[in-house]
N, C-alpha and C. Protein backbone atom coordinates (compact mmCIF):
# COMPACT_ATOMS: atom_id res chain seq x y z
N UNK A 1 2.05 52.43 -79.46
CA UNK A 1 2.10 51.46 -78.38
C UNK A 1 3.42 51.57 -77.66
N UNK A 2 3.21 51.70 -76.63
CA UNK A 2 4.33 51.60 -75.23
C UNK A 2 5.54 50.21 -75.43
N UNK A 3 6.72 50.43 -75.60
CA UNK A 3 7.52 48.93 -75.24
C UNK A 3 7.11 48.42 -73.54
N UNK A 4 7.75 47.28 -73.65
CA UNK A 4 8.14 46.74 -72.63
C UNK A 4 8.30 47.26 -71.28
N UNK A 5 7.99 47.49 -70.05
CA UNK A 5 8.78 48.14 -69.43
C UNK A 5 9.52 47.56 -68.27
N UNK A 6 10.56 47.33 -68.08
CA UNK A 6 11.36 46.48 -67.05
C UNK A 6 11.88 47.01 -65.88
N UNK A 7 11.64 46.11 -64.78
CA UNK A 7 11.65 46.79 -63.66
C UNK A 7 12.91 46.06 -62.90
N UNK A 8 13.73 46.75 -61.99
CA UNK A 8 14.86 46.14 -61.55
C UNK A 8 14.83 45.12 -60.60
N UNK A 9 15.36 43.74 -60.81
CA UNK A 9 15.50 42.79 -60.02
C UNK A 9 16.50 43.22 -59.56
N UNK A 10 16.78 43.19 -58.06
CA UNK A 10 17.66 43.36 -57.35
C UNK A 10 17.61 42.69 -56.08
N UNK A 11 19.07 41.70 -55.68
CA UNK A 11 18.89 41.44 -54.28
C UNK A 11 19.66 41.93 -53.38
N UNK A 12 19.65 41.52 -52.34
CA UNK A 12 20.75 42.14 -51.04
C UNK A 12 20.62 41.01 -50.33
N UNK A 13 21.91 41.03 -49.45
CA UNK A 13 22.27 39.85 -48.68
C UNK A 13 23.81 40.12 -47.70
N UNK A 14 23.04 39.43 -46.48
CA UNK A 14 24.94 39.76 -45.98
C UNK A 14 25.68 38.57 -46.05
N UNK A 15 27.32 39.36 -46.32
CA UNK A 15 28.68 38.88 -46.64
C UNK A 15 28.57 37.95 -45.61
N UNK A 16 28.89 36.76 -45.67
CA UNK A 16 29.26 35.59 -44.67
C UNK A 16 30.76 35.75 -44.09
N UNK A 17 31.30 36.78 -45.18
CA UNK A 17 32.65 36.59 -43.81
C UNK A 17 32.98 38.06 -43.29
N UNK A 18 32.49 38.73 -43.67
CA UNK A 18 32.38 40.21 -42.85
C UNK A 18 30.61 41.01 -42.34
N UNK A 19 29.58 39.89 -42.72
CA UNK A 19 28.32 40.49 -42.39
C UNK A 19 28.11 41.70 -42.69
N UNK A 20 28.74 42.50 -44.56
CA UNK A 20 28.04 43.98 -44.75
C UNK A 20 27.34 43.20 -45.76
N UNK A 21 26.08 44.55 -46.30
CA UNK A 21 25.54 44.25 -46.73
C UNK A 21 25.65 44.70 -48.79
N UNK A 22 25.50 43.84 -49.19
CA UNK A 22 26.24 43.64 -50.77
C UNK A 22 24.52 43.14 -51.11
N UNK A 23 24.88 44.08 -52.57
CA UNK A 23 23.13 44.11 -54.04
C UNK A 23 24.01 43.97 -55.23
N UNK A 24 22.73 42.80 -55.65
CA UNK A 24 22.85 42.62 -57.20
C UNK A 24 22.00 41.60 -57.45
N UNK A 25 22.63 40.42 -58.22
CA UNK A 25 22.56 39.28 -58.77
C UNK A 25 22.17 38.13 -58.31
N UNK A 26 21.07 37.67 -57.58
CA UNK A 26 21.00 36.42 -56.38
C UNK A 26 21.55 35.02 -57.41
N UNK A 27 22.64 34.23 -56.92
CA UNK A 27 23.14 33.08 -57.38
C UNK A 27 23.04 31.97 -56.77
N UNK A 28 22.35 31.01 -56.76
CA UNK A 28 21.93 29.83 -55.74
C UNK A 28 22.80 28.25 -56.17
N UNK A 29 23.60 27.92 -55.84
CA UNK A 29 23.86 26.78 -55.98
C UNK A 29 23.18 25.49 -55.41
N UNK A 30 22.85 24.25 -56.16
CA UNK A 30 22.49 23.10 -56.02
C UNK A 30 23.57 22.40 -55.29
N UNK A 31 23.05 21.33 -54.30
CA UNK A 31 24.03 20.46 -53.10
C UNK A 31 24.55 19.89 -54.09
N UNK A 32 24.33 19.34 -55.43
CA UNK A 32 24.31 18.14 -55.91
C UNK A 32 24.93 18.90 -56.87
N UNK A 33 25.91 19.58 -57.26
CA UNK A 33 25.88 20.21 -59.03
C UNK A 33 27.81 19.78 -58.63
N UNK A 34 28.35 19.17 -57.47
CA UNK A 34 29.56 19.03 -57.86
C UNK A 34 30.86 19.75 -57.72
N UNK A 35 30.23 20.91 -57.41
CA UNK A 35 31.14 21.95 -57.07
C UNK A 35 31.51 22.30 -55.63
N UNK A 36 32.83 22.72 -55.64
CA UNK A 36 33.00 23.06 -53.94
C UNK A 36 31.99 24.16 -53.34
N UNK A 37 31.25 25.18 -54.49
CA UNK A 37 30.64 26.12 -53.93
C UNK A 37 28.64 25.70 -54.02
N UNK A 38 28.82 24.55 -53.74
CA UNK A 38 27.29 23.32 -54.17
C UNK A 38 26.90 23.96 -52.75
N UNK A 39 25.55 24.23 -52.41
CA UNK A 39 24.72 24.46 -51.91
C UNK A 39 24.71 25.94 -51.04
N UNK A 40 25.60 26.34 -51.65
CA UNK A 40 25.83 27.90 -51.05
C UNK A 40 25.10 29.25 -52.05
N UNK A 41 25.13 30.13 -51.43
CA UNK A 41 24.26 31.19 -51.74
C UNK A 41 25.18 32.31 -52.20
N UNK A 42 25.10 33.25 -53.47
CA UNK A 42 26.07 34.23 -53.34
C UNK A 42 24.78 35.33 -53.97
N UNK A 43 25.97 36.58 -53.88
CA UNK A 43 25.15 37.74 -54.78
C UNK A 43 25.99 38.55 -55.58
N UNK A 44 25.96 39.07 -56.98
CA UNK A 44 27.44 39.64 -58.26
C UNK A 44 26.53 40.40 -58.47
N UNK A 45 27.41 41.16 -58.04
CA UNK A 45 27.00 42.75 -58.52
C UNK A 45 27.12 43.41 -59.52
N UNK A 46 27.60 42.39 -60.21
CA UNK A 46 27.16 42.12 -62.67
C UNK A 46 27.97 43.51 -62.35
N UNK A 47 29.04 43.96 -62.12
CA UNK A 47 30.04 44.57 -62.16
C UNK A 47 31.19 44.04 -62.71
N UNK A 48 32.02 44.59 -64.58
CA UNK A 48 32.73 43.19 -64.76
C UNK A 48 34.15 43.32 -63.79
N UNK A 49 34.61 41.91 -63.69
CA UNK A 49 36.02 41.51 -62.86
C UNK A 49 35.52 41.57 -61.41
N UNK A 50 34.45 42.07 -60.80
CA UNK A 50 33.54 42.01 -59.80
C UNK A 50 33.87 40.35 -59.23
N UNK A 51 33.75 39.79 -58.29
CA UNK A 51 33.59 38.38 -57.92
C UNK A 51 32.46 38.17 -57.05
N UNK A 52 31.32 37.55 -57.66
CA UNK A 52 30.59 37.12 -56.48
C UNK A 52 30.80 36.62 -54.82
N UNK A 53 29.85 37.28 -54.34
CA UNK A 53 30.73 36.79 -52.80
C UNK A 53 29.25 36.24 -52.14
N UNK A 54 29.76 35.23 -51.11
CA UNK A 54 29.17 34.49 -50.75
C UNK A 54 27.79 35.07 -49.24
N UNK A 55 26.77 35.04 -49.55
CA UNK A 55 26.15 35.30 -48.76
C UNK A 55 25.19 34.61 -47.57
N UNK A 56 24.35 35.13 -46.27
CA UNK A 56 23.98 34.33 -45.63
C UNK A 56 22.42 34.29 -46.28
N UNK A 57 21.61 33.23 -46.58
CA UNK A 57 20.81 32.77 -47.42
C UNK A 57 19.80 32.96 -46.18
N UNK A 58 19.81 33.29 -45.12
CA UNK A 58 18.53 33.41 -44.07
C UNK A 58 17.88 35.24 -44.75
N UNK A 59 19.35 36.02 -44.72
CA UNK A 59 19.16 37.71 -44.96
C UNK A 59 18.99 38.17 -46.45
N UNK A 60 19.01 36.90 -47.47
CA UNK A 60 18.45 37.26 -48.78
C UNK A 60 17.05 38.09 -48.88
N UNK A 61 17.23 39.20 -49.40
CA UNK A 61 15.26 39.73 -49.74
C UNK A 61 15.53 40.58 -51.16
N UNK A 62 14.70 40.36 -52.01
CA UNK A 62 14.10 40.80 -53.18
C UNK A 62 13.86 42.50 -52.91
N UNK A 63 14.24 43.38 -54.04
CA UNK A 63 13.97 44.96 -54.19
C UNK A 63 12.57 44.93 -54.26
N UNK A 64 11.99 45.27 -53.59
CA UNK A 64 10.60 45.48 -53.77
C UNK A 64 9.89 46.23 -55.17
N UNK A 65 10.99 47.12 -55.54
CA UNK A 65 10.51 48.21 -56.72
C UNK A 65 9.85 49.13 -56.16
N UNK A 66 9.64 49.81 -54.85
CA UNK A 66 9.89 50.91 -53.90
C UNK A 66 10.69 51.31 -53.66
N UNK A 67 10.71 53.06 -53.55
CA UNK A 67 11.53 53.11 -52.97
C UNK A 67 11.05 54.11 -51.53
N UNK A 68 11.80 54.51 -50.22
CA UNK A 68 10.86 55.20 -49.36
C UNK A 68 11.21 56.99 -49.58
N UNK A 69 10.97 57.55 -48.64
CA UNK A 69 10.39 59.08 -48.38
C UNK A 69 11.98 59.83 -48.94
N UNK A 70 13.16 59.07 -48.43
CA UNK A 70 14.19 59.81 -48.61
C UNK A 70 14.97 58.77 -49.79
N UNK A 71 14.22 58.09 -50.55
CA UNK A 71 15.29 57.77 -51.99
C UNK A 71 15.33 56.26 -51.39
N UNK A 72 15.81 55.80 -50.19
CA UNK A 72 16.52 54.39 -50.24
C UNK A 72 15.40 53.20 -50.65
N UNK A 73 16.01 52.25 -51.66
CA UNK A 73 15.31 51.21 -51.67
C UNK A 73 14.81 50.31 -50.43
N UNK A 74 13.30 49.79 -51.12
CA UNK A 74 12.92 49.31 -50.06
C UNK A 74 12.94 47.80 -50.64
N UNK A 75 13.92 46.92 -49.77
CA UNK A 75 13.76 45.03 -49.32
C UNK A 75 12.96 44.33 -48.80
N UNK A 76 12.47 42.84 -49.32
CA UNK A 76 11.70 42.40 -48.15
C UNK A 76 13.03 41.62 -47.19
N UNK A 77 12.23 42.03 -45.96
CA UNK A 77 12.38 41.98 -44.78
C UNK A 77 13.19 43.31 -44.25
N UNK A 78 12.84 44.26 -44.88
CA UNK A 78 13.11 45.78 -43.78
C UNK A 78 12.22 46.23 -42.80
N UNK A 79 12.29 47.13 -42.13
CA UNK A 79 11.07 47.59 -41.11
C UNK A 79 11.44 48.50 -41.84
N UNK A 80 9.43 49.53 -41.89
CA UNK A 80 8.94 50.57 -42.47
C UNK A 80 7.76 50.49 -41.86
N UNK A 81 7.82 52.60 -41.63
CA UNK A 81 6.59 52.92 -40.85
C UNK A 81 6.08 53.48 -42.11
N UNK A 82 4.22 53.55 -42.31
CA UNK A 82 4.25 54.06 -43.23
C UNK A 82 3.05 55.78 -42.46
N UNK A 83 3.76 56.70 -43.18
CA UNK A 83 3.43 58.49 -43.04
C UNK A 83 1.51 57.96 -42.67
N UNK A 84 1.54 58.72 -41.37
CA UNK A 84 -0.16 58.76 -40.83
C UNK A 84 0.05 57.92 -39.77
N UNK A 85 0.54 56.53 -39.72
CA UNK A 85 0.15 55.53 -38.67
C UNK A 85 1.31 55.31 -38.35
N UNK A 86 1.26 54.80 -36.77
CA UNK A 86 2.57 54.82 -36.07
C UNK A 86 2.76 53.62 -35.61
N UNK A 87 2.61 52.41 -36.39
CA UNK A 87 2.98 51.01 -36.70
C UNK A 87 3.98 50.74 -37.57
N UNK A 88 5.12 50.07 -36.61
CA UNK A 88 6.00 49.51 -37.99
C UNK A 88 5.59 48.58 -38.64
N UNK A 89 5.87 47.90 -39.73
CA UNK A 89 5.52 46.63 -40.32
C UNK A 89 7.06 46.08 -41.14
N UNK A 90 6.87 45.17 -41.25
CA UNK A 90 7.86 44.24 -41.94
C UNK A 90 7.55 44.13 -43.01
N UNK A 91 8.40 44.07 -44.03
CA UNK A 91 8.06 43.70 -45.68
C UNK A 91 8.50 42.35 -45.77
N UNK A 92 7.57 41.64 -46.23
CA UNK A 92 7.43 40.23 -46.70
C UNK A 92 6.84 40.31 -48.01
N UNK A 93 7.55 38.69 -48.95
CA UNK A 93 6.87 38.21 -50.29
C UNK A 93 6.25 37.23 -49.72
N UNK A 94 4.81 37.57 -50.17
CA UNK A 94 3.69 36.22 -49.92
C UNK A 94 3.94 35.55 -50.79
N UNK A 95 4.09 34.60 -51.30
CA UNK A 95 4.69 33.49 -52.50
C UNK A 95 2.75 33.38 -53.07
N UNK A 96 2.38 33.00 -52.26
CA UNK A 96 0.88 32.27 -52.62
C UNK A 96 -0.23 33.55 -53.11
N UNK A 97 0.58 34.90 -52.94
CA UNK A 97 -0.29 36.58 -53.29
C UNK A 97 0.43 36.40 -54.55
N UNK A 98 1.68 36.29 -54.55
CA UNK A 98 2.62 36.84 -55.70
C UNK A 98 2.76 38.51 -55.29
N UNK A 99 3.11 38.98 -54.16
CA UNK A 99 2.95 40.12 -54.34
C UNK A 99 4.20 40.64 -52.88
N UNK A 100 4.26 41.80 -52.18
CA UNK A 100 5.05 41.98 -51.13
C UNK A 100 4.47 42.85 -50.32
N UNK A 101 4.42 42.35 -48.98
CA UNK A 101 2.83 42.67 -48.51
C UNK A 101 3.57 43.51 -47.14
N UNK A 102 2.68 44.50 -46.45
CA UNK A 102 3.37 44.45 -45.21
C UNK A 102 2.97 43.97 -44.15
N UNK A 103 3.56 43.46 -43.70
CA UNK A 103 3.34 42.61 -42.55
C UNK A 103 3.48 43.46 -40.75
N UNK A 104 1.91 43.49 -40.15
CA UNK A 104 2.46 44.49 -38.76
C UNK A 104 3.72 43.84 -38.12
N UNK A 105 4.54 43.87 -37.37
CA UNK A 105 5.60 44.41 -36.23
C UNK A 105 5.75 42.66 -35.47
N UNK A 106 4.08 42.92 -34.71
CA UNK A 106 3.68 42.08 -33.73
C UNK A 106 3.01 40.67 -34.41
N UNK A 107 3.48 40.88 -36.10
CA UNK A 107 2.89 39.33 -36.54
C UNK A 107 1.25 39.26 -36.93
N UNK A 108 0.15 40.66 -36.39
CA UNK A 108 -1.13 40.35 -36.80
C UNK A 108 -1.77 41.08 -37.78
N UNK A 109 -1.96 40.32 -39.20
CA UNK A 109 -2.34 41.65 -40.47
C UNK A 109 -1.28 41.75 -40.73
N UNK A 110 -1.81 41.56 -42.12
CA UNK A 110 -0.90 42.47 -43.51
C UNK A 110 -1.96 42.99 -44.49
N UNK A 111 -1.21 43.59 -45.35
CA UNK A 111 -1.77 44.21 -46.49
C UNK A 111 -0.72 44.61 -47.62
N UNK A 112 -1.57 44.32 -48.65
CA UNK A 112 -0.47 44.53 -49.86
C UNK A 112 0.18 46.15 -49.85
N UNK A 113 1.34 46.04 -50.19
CA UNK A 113 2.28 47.79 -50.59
C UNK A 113 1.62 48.26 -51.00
N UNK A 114 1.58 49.60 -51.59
CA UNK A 114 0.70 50.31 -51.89
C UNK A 114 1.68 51.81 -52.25
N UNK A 115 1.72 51.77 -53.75
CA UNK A 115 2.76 53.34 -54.23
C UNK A 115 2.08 54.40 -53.33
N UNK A 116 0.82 54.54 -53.10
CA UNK A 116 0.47 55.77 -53.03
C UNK A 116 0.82 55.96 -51.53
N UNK A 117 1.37 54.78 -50.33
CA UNK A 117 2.05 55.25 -49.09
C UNK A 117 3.10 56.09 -49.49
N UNK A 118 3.09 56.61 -48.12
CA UNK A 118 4.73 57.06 -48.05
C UNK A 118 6.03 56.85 -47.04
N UNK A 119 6.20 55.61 -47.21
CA UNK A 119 7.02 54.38 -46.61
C UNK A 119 8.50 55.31 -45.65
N UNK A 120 8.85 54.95 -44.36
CA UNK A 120 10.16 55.06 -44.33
C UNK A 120 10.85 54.07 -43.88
N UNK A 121 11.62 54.03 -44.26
CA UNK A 121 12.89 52.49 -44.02
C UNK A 121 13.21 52.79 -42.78
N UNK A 122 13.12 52.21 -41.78
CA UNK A 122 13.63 52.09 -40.68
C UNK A 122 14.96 51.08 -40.04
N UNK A 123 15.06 50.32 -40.54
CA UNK A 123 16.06 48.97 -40.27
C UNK A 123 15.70 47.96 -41.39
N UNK A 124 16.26 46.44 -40.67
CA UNK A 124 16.22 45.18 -41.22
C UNK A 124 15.81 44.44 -40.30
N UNK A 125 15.02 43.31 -40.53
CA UNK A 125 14.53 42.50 -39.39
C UNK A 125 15.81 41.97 -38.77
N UNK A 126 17.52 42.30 -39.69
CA UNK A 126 18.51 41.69 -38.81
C UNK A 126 19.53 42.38 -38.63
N UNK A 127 19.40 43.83 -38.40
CA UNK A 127 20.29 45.04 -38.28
C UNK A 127 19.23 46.03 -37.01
N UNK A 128 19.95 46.11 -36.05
CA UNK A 128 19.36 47.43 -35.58
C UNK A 128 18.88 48.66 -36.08
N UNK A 129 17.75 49.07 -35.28
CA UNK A 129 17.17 50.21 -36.38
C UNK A 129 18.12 51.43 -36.13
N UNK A 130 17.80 51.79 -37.77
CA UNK A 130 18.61 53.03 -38.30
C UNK A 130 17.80 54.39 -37.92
């Protein structure tokens, strides 16, 4: 019998005081927990002596556990065309699928990911495309 097999949680998010973009650890603070850093968003890159740094909580997205044509991980909320069709789509988590679906360009249709595409990363819904 096979162990376990674990797949990488990973987030990304941009720096609130220089807007690059920093992966790891998503850390969410409560308004109410007391602290000066209460209702703010960071991401630790579980690197030790590393310091979490504070991020903008609109550009948080989850590693999909894709990755595209040339190696780079794929996020929700990147644009990706996928090989055959010449539609971009957006990567979104449907909360209510449990799953990360792509979403067309223009907002109409999605459909769940699918390993057997062959995805390319094009941008971020908040970075110009690459």
């Amino acid at each position: 019998m096979g162990g376990i097999e674990l797949r990488d949680i990973l987030f990304r998010g941009k720096r609130v005081d220089n807007g690059e973009w920093v992966y790891g650890n998503l850390i969410v603070r409560k308004e109410s927990d007391g602290c000066a850093c209460g209702g703010k968003t960071f991401i630790d890159s579980g690197k030790p002596f590393d310091t979490a740094v504070e991020v903008n909580p609109e550009t948080v997205g989850q590693y999909t556990g894709m990755d595209d044509i040339h190696g780079e991980k794929i996020f929700e909320w990147d644009i990706v065309t996928v090989e055959d069709f010449e539609s971009e789509f957006v990567v979104k988590f449907f909360q209510h699928k449990g799953e990360f679906r792509q979403e067309a360009a223009d907002g109409h249709g999605s459909s769940a990911m699918w390993s057997g595409f062959r995805y390319k990363r094009c941008g971020t819904v908040f970075d110009a495309k690459i």
